[in-house]
Protein backbone atom coordinates (compact mmCIF):
# COMPACT_ATOMS: atom_id res chain seq x y z
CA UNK A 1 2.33 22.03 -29.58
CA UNK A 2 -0.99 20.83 -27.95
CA UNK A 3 -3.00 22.89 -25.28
CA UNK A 4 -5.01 22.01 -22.63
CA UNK A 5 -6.49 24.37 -19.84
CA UNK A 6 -5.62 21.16 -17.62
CA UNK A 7 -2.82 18.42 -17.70
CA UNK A 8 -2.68 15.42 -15.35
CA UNK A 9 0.44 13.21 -15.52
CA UNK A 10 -0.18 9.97 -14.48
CA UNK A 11 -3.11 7.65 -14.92
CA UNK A 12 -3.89 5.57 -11.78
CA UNK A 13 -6.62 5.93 -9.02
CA UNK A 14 -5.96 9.99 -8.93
CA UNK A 15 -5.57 10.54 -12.45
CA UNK A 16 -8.74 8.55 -13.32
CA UNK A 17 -10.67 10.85 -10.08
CA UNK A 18 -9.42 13.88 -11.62
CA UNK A 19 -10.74 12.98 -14.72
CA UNK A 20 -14.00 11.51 -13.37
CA UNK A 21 -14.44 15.09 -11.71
CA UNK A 22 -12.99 17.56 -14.23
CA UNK A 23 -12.95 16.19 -17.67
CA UNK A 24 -16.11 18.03 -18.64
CA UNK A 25 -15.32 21.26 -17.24
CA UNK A 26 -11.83 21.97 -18.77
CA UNK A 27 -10.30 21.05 -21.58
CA UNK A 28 -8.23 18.34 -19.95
CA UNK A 29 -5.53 15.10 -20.98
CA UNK A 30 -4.46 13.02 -19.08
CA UNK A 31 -0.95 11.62 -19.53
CA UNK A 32 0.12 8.06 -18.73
CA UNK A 33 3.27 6.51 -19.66
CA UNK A 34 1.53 2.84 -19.13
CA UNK A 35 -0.19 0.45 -21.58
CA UNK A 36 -2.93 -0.40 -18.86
CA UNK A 37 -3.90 1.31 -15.23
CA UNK A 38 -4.12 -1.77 -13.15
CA UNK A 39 -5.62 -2.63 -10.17
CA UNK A 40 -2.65 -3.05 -8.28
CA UNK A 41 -3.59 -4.98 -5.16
CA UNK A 42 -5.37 -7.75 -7.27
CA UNK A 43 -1.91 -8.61 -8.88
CA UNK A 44 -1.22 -11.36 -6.28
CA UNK A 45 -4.20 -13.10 -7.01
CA UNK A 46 -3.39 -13.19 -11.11
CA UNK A 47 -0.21 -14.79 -9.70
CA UNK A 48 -2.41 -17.50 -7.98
CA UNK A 49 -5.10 -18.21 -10.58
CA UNK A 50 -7.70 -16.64 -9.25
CA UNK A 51 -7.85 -13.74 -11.64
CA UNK A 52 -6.97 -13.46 -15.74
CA UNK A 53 -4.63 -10.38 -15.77
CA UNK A 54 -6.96 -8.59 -18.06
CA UNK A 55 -9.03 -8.45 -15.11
CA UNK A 56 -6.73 -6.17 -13.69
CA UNK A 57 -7.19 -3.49 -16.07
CA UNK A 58 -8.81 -0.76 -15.60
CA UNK A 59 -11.65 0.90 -18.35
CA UNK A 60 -9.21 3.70 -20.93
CA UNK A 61 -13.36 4.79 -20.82
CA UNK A 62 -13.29 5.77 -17.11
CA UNK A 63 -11.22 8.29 -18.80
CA UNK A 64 -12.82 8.96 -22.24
CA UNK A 65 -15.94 9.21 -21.36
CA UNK A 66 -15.16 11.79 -18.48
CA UNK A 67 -14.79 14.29 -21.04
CA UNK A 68 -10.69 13.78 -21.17
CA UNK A 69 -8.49 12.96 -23.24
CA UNK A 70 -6.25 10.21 -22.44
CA UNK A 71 -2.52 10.51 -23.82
CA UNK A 72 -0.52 7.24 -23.89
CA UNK A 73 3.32 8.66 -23.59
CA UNK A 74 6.19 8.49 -20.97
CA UNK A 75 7.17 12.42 -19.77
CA UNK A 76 11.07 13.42 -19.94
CA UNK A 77 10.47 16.57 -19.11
CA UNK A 78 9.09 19.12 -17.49
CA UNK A 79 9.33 23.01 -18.10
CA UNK A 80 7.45 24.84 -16.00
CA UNK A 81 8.33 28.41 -17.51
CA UNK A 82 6.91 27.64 -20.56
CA UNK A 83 4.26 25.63 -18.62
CA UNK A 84 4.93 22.22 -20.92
CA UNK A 85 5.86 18.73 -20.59
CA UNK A 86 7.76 17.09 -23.41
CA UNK A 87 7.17 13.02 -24.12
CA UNK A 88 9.14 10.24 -25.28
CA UNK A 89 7.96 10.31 -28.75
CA UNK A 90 8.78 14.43 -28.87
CA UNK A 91 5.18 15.39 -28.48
CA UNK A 92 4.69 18.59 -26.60
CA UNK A 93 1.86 19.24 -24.35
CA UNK A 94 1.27 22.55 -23.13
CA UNK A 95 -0.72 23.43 -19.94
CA UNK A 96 -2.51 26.44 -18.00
CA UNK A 97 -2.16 24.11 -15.13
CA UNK A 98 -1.07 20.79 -14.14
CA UNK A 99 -1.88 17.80 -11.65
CA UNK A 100 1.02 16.06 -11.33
CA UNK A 101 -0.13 12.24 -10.71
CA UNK A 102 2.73 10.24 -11.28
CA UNK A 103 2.64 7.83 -8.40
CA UNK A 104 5.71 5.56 -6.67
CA UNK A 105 7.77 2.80 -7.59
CA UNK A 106 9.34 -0.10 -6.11
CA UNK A 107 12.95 0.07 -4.03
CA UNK A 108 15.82 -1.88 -4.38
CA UNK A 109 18.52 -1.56 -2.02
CA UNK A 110 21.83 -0.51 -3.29
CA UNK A 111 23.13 -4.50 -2.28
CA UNK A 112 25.43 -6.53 -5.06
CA UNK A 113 23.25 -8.73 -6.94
CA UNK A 114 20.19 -6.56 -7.61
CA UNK A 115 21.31 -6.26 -11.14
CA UNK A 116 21.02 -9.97 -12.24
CA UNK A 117 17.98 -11.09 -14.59
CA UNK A 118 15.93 -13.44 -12.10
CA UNK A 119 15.85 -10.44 -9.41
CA UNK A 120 12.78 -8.04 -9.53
CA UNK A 121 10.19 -6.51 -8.24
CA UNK A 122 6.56 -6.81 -8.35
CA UNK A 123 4.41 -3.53 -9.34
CA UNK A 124 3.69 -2.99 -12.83
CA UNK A 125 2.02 -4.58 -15.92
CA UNK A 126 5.04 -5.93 -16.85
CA UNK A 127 6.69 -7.62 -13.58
CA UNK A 128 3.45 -9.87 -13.17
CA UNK A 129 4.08 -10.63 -16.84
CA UNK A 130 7.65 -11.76 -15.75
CA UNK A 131 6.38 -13.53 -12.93
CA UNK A 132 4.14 -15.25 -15.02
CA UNK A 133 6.37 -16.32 -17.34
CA UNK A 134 8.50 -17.47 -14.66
CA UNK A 135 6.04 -19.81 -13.00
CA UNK A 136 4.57 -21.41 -16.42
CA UNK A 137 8.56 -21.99 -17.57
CA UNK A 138 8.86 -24.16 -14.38
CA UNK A 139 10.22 -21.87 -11.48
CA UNK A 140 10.65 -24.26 -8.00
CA UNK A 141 11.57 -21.54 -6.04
CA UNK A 142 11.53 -17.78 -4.82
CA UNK A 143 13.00 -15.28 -1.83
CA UNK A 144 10.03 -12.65 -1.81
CA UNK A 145 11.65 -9.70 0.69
CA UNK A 146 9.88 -7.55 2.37
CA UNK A 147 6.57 -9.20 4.50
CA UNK A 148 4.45 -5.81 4.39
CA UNK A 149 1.23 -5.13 2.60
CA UNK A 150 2.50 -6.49 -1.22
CA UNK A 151 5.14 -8.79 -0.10
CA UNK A 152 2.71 -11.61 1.92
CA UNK A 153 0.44 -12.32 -0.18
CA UNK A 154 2.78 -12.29 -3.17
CA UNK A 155 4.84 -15.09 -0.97
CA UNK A 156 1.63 -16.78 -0.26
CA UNK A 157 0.58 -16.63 -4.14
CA UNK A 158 3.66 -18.45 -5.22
CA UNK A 159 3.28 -21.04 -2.84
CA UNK A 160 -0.16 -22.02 -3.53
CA UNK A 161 0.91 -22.24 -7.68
CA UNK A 162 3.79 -24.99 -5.84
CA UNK A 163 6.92 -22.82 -5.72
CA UNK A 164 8.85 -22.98 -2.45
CA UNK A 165 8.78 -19.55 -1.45
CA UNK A 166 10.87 -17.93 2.06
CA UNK A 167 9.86 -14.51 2.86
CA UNK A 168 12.36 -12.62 4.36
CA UNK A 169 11.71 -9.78 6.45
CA UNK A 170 13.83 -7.47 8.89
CA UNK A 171 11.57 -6.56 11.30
CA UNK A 172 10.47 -9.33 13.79
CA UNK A 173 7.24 -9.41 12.13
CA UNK A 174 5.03 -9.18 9.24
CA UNK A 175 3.07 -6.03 8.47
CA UNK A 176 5.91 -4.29 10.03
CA UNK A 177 3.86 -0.59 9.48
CA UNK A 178 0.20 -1.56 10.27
CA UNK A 179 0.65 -4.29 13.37
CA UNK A 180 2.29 -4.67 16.53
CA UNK A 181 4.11 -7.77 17.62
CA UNK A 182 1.87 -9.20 19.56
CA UNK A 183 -0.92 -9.18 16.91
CA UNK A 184 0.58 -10.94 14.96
CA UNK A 185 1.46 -14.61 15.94
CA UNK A 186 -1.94 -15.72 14.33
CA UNK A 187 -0.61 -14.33 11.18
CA UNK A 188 2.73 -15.58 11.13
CA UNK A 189 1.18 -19.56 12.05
CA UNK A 190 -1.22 -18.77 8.78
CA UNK A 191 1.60 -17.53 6.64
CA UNK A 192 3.33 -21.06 7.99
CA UNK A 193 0.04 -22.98 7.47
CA UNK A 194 0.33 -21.37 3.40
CA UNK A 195 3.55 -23.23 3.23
CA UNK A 196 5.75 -20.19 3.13
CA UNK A 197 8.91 -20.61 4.84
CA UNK A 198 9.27 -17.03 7.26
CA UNK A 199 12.57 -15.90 7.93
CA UNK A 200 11.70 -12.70 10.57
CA UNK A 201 14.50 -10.22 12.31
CA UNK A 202 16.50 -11.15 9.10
CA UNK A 203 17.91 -8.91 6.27
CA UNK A 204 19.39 -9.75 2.49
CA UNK A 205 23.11 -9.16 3.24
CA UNK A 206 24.13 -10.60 -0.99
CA UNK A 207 22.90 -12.55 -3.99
CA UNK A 208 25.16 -14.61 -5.76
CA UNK A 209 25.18 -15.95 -8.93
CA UNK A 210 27.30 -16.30 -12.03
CA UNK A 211 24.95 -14.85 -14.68
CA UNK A 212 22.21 -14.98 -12.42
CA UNK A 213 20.92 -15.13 -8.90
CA UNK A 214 21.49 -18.84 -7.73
CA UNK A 215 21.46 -18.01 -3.81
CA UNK A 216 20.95 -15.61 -0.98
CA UNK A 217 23.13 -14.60 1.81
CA UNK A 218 20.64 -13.67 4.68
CA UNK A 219 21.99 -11.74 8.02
CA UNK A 220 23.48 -14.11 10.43
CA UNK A 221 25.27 -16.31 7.69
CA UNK A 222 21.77 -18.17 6.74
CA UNK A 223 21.93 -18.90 2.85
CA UNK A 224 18.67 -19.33 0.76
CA UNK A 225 19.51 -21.73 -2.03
CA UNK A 226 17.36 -20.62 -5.78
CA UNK A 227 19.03 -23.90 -7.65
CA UNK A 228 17.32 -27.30 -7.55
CA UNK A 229 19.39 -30.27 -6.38
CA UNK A 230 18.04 -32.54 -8.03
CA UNK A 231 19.37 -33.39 -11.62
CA UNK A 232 16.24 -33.94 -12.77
CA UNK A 233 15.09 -30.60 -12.45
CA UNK A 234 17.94 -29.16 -14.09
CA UNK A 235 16.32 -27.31 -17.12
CA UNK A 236 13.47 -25.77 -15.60
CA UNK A 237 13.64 -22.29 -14.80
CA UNK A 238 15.88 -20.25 -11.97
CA UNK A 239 14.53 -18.86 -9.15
CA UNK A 240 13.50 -15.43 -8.04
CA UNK A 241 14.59 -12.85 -6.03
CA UNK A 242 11.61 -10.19 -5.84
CA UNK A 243 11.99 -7.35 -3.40
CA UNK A 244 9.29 -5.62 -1.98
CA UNK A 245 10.93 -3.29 0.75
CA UNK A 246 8.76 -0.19 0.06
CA UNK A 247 8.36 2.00 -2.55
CA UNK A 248 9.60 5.96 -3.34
CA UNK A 249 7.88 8.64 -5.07
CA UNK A 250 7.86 8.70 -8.96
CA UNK A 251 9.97 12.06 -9.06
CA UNK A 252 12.85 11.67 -11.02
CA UNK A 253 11.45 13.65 -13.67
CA UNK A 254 11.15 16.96 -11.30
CA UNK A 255 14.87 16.80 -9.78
CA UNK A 256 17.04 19.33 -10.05
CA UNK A 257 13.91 21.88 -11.50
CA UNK A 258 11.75 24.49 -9.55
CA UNK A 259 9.40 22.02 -7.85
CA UNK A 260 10.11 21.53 -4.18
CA UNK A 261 10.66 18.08 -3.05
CA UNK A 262 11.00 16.58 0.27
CA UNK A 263 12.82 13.03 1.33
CA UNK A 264 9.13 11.65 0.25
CA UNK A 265 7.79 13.28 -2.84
CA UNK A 266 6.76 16.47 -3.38
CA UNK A 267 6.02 18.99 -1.33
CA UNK A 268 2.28 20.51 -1.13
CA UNK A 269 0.23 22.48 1.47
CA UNK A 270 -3.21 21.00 2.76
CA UNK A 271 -5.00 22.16 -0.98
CA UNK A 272 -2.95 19.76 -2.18
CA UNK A 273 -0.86 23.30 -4.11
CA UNK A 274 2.78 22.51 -4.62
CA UNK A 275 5.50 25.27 -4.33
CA UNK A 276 4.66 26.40 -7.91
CA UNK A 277 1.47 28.79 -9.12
CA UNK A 278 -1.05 26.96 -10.85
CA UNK A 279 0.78 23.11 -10.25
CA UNK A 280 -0.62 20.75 -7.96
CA UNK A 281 0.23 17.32 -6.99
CA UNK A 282 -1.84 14.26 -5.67
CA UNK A 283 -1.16 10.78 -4.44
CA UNK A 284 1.66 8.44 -4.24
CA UNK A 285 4.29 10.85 -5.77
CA UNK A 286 3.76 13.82 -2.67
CA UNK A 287 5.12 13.99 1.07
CA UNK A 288 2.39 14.62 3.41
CA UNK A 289 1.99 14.24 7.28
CA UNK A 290 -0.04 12.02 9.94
CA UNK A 291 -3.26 13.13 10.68
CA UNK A 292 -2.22 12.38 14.33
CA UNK A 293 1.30 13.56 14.39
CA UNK A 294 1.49 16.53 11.92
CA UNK A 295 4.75 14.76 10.80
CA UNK A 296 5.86 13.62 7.40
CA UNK A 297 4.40 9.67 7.62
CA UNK A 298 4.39 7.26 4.50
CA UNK A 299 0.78 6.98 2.81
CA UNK A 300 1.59 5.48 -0.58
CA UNK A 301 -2.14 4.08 -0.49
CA UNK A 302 -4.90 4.12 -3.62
CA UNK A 303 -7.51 5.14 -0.43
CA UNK A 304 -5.22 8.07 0.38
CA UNK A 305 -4.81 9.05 -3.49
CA UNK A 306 -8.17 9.45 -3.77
CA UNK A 307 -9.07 11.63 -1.86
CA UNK A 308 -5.90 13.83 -2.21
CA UNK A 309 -7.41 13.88 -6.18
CA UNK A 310 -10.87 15.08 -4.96
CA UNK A 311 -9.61 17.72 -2.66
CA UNK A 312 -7.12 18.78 -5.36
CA UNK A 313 -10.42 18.86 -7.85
CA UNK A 314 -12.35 21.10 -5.88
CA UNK A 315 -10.07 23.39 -5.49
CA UNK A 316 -9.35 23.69 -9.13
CA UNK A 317 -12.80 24.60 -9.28
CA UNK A 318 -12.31 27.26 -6.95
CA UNK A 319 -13.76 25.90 -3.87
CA UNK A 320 -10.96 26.13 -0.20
CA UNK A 321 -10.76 22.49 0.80
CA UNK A 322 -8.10 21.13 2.66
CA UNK A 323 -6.77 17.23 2.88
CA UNK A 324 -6.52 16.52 6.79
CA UNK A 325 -3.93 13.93 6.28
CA UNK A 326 -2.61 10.53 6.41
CA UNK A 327 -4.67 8.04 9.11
CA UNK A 328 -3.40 4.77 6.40
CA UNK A 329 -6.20 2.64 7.18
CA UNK A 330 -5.88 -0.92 5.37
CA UNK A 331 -6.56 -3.96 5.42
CA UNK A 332 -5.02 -7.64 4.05
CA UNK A 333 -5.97 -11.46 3.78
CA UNK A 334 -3.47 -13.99 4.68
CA UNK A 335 -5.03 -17.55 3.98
CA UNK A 336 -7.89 -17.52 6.40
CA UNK A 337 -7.36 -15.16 8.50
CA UNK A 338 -8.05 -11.42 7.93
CA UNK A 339 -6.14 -8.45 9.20
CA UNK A 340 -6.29 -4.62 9.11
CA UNK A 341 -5.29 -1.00 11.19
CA UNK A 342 -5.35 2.21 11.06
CA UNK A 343 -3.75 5.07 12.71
CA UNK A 344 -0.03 4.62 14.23
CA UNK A 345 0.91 1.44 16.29
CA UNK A 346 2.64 1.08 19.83
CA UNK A 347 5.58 0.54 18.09
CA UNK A 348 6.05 3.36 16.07
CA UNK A 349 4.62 5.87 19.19
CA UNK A 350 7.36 4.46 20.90
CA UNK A 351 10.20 4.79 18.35
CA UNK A 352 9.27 8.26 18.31
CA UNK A 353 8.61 9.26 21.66
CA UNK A 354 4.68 9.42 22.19
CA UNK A 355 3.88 7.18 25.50
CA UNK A 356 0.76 5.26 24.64
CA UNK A 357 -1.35 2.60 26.82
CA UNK A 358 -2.93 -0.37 24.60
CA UNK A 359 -6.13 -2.32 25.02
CA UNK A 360 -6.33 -5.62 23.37
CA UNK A 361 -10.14 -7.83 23.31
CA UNK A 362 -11.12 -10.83 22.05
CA UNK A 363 -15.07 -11.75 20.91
CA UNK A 364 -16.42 -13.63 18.41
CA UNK A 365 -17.99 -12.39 15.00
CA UNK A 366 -20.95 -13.34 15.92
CA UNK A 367 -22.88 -15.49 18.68
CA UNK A 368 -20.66 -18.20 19.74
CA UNK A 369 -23.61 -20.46 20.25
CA UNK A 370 -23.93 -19.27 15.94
CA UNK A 371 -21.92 -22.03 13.62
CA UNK A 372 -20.79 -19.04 11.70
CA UNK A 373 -19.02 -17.66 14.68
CA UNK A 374 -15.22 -16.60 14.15
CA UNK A 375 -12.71 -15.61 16.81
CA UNK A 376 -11.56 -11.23 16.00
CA UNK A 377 -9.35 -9.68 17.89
CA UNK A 378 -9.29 -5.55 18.28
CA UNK A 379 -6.02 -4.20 19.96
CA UNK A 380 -6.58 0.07 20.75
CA UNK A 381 -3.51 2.55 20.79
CA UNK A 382 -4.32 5.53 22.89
CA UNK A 383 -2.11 8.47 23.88
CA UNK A 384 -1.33 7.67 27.85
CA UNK A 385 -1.56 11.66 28.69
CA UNK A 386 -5.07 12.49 27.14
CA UNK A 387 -6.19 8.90 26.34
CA UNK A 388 -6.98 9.77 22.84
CA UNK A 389 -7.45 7.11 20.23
CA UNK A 390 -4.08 6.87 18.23
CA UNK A 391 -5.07 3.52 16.24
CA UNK A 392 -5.45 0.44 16.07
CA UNK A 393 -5.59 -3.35 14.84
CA UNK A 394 -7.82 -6.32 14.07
CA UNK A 395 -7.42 -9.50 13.81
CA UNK A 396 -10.03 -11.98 12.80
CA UNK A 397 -11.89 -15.41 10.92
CA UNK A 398 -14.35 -12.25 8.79
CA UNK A 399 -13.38 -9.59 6.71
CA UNK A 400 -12.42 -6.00 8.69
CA UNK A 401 -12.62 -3.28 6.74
CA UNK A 402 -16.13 -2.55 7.94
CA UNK A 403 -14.08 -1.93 11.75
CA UNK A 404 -10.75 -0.50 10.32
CA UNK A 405 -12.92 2.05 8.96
CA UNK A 406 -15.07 2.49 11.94
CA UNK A 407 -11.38 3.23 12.99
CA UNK A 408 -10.33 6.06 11.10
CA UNK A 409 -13.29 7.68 12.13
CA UNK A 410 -12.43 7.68 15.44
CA UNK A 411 -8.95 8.79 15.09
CA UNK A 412 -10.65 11.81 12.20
CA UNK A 413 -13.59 12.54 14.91
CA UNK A 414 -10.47 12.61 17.85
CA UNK A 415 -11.91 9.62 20.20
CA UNK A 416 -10.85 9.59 23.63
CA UNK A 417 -11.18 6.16 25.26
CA UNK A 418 -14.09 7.42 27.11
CA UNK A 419 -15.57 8.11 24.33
CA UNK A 420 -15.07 4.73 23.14
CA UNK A 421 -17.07 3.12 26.20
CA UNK A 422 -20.33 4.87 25.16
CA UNK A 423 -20.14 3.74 21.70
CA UNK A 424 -23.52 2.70 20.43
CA UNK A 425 -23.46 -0.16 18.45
CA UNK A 426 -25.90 -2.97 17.65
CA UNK A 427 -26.30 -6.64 17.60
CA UNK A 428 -27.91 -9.47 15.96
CA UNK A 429 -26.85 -13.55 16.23
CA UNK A 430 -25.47 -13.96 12.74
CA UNK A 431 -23.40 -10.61 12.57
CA UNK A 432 -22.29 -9.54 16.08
CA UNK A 433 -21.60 -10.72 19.56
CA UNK A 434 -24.14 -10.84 22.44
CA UNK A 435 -25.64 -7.35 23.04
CA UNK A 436 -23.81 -7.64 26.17
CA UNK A 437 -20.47 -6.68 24.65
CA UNK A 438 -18.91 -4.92 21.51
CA UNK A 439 -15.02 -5.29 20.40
CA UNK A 440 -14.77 -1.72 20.82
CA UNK A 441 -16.25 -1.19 23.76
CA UNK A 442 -14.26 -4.33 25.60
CA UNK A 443 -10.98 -2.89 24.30
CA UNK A 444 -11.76 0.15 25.37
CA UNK A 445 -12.71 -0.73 28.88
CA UNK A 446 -9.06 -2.56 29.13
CA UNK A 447 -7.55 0.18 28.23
CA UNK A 448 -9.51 2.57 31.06
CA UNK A 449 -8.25 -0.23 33.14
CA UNK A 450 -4.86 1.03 32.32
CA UNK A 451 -5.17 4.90 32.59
């Protein structure tokens, strides 16, 4: 049997961190069951043509050359008496202590048709292959479910390579988890203008088939047809189901041992230390809570893993930090238009009882007299008893993620909306509007307006 002072199963963004930070201070592998770590939110855009897929690999050095060594092999199980993990290939790899790394993976409802070949999902090295495959054979069509973060701009992907694609979603919008309704009409006219068809406040009831998924029963009695009509198209290749409803923690290997899990992954305190000595866990595969809330809050999120891999790091090296928790800011492109949040939205304060007040402003991204000037949009959560920032949402013609993080640092530094009105900010013709005004600021002062 091998030995390492340090073990790290899985090999995505916190593996790779964990590496990057410890590989030349321990004696340290790192385990992953993959072929490639890929850079998962530039699938869509292999799917489109934008990208070769061996683009979306990352370096085997960012490993190597840390000092680690990488181990290529699926874990089947884990004994934590005898502090070892046992691969596929009957290797055994002993540990002093372990990072366990091993990320999430897509759901599929329990619904009767999931099983058939032309149904999927779309998150590792091998489902973009599929989808690939699927495209260059001739696919005409595709039901992408599920209009969050992966789901919408897989949907609009497909329809720019000339499949007709319907995105189904339950909710009565898209980005269910990071907007509120009224954000997003802009979005659901550009998913439109994409040439996606949008089926919203609608769930997957069925898929039939004989063999294989030729249709899809829709809430409401609405049937999505995956066969073409016409005879002439009659050997090309079916359609596709692919679901992208959310994804679960990567813990199947853990159940039914000593490792504490929760409904979300596993269980670890602030120092990222699970319930066992000397194991910790990082990333997608753990349950952890809202920054805002203290409650358990999905954060399956490469920016999230991160950091939960460089707290985990230090500690390992004896330091006492402490991850704060999840704030989920993000951000997505839908044809021309550019979205992103951060923090919790009116609608989920409501669902669970916290009475917010919103502010929502409109400016330009930079002078409107500029020909580069873009219409943005800022909406502000804030808690209606102390007024504190609780999130928020953008809209605009520019990329956001310079505001959605200017965001989370107000929700990490605990804004108030008063705070918000004395922000100091600056201003220049091709990158802001008028030094008279600031999105922030203007949504703020609506939302004073409301207190």
């Amino acid at each position: 049997m091998r030995h390492f002072e340090l073990v790290v199963l899985g090999g995505g963004p916190a593996g790779i961190t964990l590496a990057k930070r410890l590989g030349k201070k321990f004696s340290m592998a790192v385990i992953r069951p993959e072929d490639h770590s890929l850079i998962y939110c530039a699938m869509p855009y292999v799917i489109e043509g934008i990208l070769p897929l061996e683009k979306t690999f990352k370096k085997d050095s960012l490993v190597t050359e840390s000092g680690a060594e990488l181990i290529r092999g699926k874990a089947v199980e884990a004994d934590f008496e005898n502090k070892s993990v046992l691969l596929e290939d009957e290797t055994r790899i002993g540990w002093d202590r372990l990072v366990v790394a091993t990320g999430a993976e897509p759901l599929v409802p329990p619904l009767k048709g999931v099983d058939f070949p032309n149904v999927g999902v779309f998150k590792s090295e091998g489902d973009l292959r599929s989808r690939i495959d699927h495209i260059s054979s001739g696919m005409k069509r595709a039901v992408v479910v599920g209009a969050g973060a992966i789901g919408i701009e897989l949907a609009s992907a497909l329809a720019r390579k000339g499949v007709e694609t319907h995105l189904v979603e339950r909710e009565n919008r898209v980005l269910g988890a990071m907007m509120d309704e009224d954000m997003t009409s802009k979005l659901h006219h550009e998913v439109a203008k994409e040439g996606v068809f949008l089926h919203l406040g609608k769930a997957v009831e069925e898929i039939r088939g004989s063999g294989g998924a030729e249709e899809v029963l829709l809430s409401g009695g609405e049937t999505l047809s995956l066969s073409e009509p016409d005879a002439c198209f009659a050997d090309v290749a079916p359609g596709a189901v692919i679901f992208a409803v959310g994804m679960r923690a990567s813990v199947d290997l853990f159940k039914n041992g000593p490792l504490a899990l929760g409904r979300d992954g596993i269980i670890v305190n602030g120092k990222m230390e699970t319930s066992l000595p000397g194991v910790y866990a990082v990333g997608d595969c753990v349950q952890f809570s809202s920054a805002l809330t203290g409650n358990p809050i999905p954060g399956k999120l490469a920016t999230n893993a991160v950091p939960m891999a460089k707290v985990s790091a230090a500690n390992l090296c004896g330091e006492n930090r402490s991850y704060g928790g999840f704030y989920n800011g993000a951000a997505k492109k839908i044809g021309d238009l550019y979205a992103g949040g951060s923090g919790i939205t009116a609608a989920f304060a409501e669902k669970n009882g916290i009475p917010t007040i919103s502010g929502v402003a409109s400016l330009t991204t930079a002078f409107p007299i500029m020909p580069n000037a873009k219409e943005i949009t800022l909406k502000l959560v804030a808690s209606k008893e102390t007024g504190r920032i609780l999130g928020g949402q953008i809209v605009g013609g520019e990329p956001v993620t310079d505001k959605v993080d200017v965001l989370s640092t107000m929700l990490r530094s605990q804004w108030t909306a008063e705070d918000v009105l004395d922000f100091s900010y600056s201003s220049q013709p091709w990158q802001s509007f008028f030094p008279a005004d600031n999105l922030f600021v203007a949504a703020a002062e609506k939302l004073s307006a409301s207190m």
